[in-house]
C-alpha atoms as a PDB file:
ATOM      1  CA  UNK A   1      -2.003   3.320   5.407  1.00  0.00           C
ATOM      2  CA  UNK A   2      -4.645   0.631   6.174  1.00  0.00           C
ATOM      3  CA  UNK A   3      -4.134  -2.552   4.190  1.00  0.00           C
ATOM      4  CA  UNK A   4      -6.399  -4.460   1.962  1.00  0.00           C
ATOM      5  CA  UNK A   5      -8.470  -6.417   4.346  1.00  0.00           C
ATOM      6  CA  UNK A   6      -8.179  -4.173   7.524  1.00  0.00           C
ATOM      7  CA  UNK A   7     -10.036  -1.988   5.401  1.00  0.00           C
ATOM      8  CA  UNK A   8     -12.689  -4.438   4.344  1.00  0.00           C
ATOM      9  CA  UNK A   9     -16.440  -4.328   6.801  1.00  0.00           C
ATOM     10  CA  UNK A  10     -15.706  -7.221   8.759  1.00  0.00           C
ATOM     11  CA  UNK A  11     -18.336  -9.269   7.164  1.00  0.00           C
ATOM     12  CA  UNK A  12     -16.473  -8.758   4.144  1.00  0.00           C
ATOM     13  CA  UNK A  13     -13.593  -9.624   5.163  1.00  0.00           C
ATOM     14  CA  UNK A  14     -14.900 -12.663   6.578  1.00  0.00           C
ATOM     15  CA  UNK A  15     -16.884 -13.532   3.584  1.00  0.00           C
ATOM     16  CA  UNK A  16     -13.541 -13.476   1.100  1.00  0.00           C
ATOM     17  CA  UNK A  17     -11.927 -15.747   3.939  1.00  0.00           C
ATOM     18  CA  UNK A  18     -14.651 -18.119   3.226  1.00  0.00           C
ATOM     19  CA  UNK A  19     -14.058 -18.818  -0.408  1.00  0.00           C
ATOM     20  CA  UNK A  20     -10.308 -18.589   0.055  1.00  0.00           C
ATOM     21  CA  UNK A  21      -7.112 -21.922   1.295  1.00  0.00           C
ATOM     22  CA  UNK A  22      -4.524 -20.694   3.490  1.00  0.00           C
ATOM     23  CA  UNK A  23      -1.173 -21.783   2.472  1.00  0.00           C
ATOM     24  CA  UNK A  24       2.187 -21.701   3.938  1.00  0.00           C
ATOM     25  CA  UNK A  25       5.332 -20.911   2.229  1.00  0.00           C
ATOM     26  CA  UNK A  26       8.891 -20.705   4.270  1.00  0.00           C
ATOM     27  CA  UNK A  27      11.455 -17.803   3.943  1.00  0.00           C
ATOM     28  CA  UNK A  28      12.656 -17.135   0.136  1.00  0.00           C
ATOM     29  CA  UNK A  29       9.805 -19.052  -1.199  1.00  0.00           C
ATOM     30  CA  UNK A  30       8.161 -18.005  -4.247  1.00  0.00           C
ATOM     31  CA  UNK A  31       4.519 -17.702  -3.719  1.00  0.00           C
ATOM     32  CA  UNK A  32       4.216 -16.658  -7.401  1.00  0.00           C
ATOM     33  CA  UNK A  33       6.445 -15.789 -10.237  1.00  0.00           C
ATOM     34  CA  UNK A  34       7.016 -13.711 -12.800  1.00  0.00           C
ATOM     35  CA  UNK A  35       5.050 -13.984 -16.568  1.00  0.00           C
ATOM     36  CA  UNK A  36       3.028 -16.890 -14.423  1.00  0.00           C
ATOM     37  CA  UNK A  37      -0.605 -16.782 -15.564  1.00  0.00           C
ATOM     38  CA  UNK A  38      -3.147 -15.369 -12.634  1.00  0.00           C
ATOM     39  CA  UNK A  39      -4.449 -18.470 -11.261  1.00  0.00           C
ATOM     40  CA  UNK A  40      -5.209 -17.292  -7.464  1.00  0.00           C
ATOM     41  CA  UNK A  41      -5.599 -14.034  -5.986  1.00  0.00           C
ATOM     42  CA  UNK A  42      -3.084 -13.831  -2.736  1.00  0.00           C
ATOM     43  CA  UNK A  43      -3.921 -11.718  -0.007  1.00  0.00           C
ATOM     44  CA  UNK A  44      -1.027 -12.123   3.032  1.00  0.00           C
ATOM     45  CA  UNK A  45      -2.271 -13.038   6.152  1.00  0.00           C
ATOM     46  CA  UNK A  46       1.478 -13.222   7.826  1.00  0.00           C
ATOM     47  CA  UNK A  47       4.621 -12.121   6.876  1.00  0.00           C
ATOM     48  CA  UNK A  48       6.107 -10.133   4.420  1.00  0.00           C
ATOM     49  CA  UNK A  49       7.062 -10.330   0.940  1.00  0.00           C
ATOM     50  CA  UNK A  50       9.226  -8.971  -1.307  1.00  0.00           C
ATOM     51  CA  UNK A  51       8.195  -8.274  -5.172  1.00  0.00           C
ATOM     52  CA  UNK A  52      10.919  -8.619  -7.809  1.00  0.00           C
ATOM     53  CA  UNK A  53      11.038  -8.404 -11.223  1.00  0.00           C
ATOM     54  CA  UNK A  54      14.163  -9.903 -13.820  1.00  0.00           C
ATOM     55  CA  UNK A  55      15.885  -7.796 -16.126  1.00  0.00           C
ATOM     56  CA  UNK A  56      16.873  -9.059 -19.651  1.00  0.00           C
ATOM     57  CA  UNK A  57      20.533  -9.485 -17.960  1.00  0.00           C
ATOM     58  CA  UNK A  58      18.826 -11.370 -15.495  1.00  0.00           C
ATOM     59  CA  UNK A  59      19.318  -8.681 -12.579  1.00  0.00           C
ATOM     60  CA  UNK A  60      16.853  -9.024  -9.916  1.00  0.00           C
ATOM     61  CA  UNK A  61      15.389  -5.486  -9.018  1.00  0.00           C
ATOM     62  CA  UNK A  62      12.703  -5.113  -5.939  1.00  0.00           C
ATOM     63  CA  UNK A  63       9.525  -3.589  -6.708  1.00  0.00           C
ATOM     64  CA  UNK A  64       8.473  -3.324  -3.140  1.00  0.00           C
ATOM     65  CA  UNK A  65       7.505  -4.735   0.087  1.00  0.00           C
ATOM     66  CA  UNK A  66       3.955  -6.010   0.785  1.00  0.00           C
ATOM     67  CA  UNK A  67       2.900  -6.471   4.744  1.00  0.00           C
ATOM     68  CA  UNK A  68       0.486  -9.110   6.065  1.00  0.00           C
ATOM     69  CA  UNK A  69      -3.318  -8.033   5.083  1.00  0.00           C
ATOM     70  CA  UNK A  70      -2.160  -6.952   1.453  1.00  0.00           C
ATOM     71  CA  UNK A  71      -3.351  -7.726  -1.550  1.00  0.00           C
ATOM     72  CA  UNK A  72      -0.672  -9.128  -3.672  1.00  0.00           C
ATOM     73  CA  UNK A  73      -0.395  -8.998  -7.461  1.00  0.00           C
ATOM     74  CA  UNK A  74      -3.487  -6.784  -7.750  1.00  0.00           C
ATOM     75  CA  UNK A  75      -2.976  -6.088 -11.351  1.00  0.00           C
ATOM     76  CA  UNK A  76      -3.628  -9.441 -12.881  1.00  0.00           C
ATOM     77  CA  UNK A  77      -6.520  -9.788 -10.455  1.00  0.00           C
ATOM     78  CA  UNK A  78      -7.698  -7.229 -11.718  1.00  0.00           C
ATOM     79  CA  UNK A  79      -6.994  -8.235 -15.695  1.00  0.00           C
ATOM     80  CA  UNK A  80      -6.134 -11.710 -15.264  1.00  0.00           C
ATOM     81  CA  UNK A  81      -2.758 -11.078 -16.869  1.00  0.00           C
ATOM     82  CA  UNK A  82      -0.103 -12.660 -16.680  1.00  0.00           C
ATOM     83  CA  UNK A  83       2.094 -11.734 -13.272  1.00  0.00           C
ATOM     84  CA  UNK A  84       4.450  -8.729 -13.960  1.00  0.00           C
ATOM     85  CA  UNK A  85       6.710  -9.735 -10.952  1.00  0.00           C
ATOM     86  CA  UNK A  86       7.658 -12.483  -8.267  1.00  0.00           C
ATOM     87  CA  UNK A  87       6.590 -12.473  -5.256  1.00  0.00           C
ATOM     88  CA  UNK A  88       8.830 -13.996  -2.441  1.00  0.00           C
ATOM     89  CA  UNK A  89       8.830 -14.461   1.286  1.00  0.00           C
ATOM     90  CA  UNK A  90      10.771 -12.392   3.382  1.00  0.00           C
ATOM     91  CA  UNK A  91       9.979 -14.519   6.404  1.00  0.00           C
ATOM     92  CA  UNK A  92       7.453 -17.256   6.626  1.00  0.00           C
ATOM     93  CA  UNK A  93       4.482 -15.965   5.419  1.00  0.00           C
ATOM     94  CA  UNK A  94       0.626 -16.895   5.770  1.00  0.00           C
ATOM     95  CA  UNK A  95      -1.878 -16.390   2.776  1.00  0.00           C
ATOM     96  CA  UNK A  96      -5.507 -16.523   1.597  1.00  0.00           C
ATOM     97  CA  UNK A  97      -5.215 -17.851  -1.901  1.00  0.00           C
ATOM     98  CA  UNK A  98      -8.665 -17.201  -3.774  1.00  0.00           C
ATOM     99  CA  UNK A  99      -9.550 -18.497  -7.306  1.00  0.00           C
ATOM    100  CA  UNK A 100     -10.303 -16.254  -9.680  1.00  0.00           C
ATOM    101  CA  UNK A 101     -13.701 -16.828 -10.447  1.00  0.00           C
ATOM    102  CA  UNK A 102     -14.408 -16.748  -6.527  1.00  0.00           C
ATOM    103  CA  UNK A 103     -12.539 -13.197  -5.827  1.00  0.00           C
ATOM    104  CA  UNK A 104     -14.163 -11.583  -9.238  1.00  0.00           C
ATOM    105  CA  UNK A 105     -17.420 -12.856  -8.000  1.00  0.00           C
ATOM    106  CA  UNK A 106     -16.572 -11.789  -4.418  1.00  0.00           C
ATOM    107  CA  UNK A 107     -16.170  -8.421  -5.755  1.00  0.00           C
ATOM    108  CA  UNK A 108     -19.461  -7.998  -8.001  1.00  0.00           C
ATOM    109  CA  UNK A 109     -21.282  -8.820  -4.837  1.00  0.00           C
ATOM    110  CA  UNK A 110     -19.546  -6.302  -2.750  1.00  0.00           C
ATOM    111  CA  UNK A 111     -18.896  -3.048  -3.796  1.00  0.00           C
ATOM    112  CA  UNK A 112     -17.654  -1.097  -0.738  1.00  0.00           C
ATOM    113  CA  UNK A 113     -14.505  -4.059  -1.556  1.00  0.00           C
ATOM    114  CA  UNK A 114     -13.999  -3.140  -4.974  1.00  0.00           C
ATOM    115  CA  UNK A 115     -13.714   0.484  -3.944  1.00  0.00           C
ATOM    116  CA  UNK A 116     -11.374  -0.994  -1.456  1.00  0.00           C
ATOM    117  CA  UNK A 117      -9.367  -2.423  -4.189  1.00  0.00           C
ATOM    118  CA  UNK A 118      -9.577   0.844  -6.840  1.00  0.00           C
ATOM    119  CA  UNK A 119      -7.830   2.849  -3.577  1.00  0.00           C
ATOM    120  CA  UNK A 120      -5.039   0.254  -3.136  1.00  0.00           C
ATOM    121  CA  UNK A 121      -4.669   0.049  -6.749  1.00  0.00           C
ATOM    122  CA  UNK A 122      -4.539   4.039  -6.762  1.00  0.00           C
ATOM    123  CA  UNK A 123      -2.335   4.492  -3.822  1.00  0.00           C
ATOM    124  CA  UNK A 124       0.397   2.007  -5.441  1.00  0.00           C
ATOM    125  CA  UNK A 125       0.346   3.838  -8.449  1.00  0.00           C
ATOM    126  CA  UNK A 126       1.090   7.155  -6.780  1.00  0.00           C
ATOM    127  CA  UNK A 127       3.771   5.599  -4.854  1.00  0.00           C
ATOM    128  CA  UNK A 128       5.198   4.263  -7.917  1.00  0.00           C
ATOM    129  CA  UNK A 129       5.036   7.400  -9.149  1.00  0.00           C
ATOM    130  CA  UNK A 130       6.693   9.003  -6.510  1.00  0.00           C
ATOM    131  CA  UNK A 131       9.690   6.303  -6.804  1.00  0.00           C
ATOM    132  CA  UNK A 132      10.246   7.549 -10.525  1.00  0.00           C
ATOM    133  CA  UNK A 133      10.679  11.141  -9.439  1.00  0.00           C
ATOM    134  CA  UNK A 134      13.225   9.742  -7.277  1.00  0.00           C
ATOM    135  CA  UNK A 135      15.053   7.605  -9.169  1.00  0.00           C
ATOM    136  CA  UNK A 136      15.463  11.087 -11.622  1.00  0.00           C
ATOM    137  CA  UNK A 137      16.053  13.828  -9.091  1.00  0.00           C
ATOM    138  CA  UNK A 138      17.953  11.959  -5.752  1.00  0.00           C
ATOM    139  CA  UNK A 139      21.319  10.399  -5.360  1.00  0.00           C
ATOM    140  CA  UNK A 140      22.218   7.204  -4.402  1.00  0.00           C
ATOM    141  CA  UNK A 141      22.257   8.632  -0.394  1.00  0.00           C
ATOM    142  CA  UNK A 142      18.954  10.204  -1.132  1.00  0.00           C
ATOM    143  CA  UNK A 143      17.402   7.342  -2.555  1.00  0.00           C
ATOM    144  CA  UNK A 144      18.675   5.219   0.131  1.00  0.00           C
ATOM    145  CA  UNK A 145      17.431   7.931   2.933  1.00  0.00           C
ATOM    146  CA  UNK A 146      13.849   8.151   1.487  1.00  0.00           C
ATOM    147  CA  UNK A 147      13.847   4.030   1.412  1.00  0.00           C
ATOM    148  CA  UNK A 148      15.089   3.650   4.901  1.00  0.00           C
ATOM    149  CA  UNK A 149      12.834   6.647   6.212  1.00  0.00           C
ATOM    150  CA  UNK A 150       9.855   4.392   4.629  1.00  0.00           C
ATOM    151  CA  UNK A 151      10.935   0.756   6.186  1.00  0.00           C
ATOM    152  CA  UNK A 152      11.218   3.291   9.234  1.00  0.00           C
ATOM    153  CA  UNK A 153       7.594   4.684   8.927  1.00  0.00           C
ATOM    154  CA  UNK A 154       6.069   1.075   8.119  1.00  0.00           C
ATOM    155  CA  UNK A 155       8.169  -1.318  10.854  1.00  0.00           C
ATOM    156  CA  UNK A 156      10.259   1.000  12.996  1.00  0.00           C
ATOM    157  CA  UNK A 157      10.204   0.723  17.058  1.00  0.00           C
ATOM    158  CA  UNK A 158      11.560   3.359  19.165  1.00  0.00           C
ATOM    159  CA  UNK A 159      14.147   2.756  21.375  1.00  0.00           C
ATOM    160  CA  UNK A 160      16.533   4.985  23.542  1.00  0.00           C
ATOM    161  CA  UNK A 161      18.807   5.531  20.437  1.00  0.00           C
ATOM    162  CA  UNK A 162      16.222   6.510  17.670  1.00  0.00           C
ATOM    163  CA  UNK A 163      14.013   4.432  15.643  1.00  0.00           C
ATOM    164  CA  UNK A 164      15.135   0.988  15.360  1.00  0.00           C
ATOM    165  CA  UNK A 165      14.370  -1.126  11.988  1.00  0.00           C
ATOM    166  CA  UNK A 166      15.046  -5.011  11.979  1.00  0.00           C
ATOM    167  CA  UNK A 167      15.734  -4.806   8.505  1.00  0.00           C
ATOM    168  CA  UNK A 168      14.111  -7.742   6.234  1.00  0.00           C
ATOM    169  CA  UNK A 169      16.283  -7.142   3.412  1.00  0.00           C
ATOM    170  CA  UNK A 170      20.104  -7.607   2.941  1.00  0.00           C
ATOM    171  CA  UNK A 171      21.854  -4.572   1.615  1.00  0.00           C
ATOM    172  CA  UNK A 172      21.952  -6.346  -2.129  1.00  0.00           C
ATOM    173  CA  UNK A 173      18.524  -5.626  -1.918  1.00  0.00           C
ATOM    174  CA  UNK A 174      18.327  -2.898  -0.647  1.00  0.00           C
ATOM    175  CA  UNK A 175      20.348  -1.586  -3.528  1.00  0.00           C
ATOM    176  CA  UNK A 176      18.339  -3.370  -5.657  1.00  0.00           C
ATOM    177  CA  UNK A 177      15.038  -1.245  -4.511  1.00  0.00           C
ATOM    178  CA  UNK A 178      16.908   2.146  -4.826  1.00  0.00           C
ATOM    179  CA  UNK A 179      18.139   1.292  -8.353  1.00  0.00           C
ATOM    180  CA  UNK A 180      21.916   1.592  -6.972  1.00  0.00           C
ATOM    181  CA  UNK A 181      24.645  -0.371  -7.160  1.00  0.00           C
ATOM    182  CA  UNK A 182      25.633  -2.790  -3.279  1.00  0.00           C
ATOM    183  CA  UNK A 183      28.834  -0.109  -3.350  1.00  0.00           C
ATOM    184  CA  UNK A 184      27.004   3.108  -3.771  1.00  0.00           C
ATOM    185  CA  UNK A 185      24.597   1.436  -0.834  1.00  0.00           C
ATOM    186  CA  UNK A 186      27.533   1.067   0.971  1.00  0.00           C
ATOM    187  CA  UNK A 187      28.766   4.628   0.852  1.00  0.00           C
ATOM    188  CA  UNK A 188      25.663   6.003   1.310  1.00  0.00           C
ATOM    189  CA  UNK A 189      25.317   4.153   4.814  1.00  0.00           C
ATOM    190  CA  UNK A 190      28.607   5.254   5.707  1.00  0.00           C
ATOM    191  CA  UNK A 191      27.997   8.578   4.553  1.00  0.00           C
ATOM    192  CA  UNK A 192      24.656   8.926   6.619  1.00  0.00           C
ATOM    193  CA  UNK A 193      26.607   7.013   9.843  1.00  0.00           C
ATOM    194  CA  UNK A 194      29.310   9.830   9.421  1.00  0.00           C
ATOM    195  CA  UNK A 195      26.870  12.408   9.917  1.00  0.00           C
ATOM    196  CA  UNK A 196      25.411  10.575  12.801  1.00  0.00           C
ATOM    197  CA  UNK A 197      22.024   9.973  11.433  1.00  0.00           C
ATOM    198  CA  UNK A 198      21.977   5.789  11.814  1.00  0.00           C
ATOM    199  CA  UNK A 199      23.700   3.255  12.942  1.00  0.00           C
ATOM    200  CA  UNK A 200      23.837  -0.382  11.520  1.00  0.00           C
ATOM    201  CA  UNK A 201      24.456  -3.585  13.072  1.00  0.00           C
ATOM    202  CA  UNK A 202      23.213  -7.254  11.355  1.00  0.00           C
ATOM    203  CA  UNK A 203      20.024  -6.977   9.365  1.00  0.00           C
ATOM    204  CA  UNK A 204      19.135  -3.760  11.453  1.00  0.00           C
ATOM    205  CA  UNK A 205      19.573   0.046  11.494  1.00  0.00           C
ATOM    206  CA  UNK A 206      18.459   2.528  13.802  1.00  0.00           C
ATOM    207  CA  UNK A 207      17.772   5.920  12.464  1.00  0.00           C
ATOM    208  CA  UNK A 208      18.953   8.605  14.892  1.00  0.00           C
ATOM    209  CA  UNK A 209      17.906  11.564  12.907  1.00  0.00           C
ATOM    210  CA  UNK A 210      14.805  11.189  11.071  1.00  0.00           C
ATOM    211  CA  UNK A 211      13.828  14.492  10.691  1.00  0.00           C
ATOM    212  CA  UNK A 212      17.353  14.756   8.943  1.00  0.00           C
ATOM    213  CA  UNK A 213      16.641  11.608   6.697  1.00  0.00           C
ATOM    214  CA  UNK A 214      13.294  12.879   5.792  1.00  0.00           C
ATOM    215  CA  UNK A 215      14.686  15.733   4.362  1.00  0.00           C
ATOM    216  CA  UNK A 216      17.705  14.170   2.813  1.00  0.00           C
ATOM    217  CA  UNK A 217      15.029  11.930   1.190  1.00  0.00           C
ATOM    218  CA  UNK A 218      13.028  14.442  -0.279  1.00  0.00           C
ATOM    219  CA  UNK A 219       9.964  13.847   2.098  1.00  0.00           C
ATOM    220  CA  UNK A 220       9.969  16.865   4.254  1.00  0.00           C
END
């Protein structure tokens, strides 16, 4: 999965750079918030993010993960809505912010990017999708399999005991993502470490069985 501006002609890429301000934001920093009106378009340059949106009983559920060279809040760059989540720094994070009238602009005069940005738009959706079937068919260890398998796929190394993951998100969150509660997280880690398919240590797990996860996730 190529990201937003790895996928841009180089030119491109260098010509949205141009109209953009880098800005820096520390871990847990919002770089925007929910029901905030679109007043920049973000693309990461560093770092990682987490997107959240608040619950009427002011629950914080994750949306997703977004990886340096994504586009960030692509819907209300799109319709210059108002943001439908928040957007906050997993670690310190790097980003091109872009006014609006510069990125629209930006992409009328290059349409290979806006292409770019209909596929990333697409590509969420269908993972969004996906999630939904999830959330109605899988379990709380399913739901936390196909998660982990996916943090595995995206920023996994492999080591002599399987594929390591230095996990970005605490296990509130990750509960949070699946749509499970931290104690159902809990069992469902302990559950999968019973079966010898990961093992956890601080902010990191190490999948020892992914073939076995991938299928316990519903993805093979």
């Amino acid at each position: 999965m190529v990201a937003f501006l790895d996928a841009l002609d180089p030119e491109h890429a260098a010509a949205l750079r141009s109209v953009g301000v880098v800005r820096k934001y520390p871990r847990g920093a919002a770089v925007f918030h929910e029901r905030q009106s679109f007043d920049r378009a973000i693309v990461l340059l560093e770092g990682r993010v987490k997107l959240t949106s608040t619950t009427d009983d002011g629950r914080e559920i994750v949306l997703a993960v977004r990886d340096a060279g994504e586009l960030v809040g692509e819907m209300s760059a799109i319709d210059g809505e108002p943001r439908s989540a928040t957007a906050i720094a997993l670690e310190p994070v790097q980003v091109l912010a872009v006014p609006p009238s510069s990125f629209t602009a930006f992409l009328e005069r290059n349409p290979k990017a806006m292409l770019v940005l209909l596929q990333t738009v697409t590509r969420r959706l269908r993972d969004a999708d996906r999630k939904r079937v999830e959330f109605s068919a899988q379990d709380s260890v399913g739901r936390v399999a196909a998660r982990l398998v996916e943090l595995a796929e995206r920023y996994g190394a492999q080591d002599s005991d399987g594929v390591r993951i230095d996990l970005p998100l605490s296990q509130e969150e990750l509960a949070s993502w699946t749509g499970c509660s931290r104690e159902a997280v809990s069992k469902a880690l302990q559950t999968m470490r019973d079966l010898g398919w990961l093992a956890t240590g601080r902010r990191r797990i190490t999948l020892s069985d992914l073939q076995a996860m991938r299928r316990r996730g519903g993805a093979g």
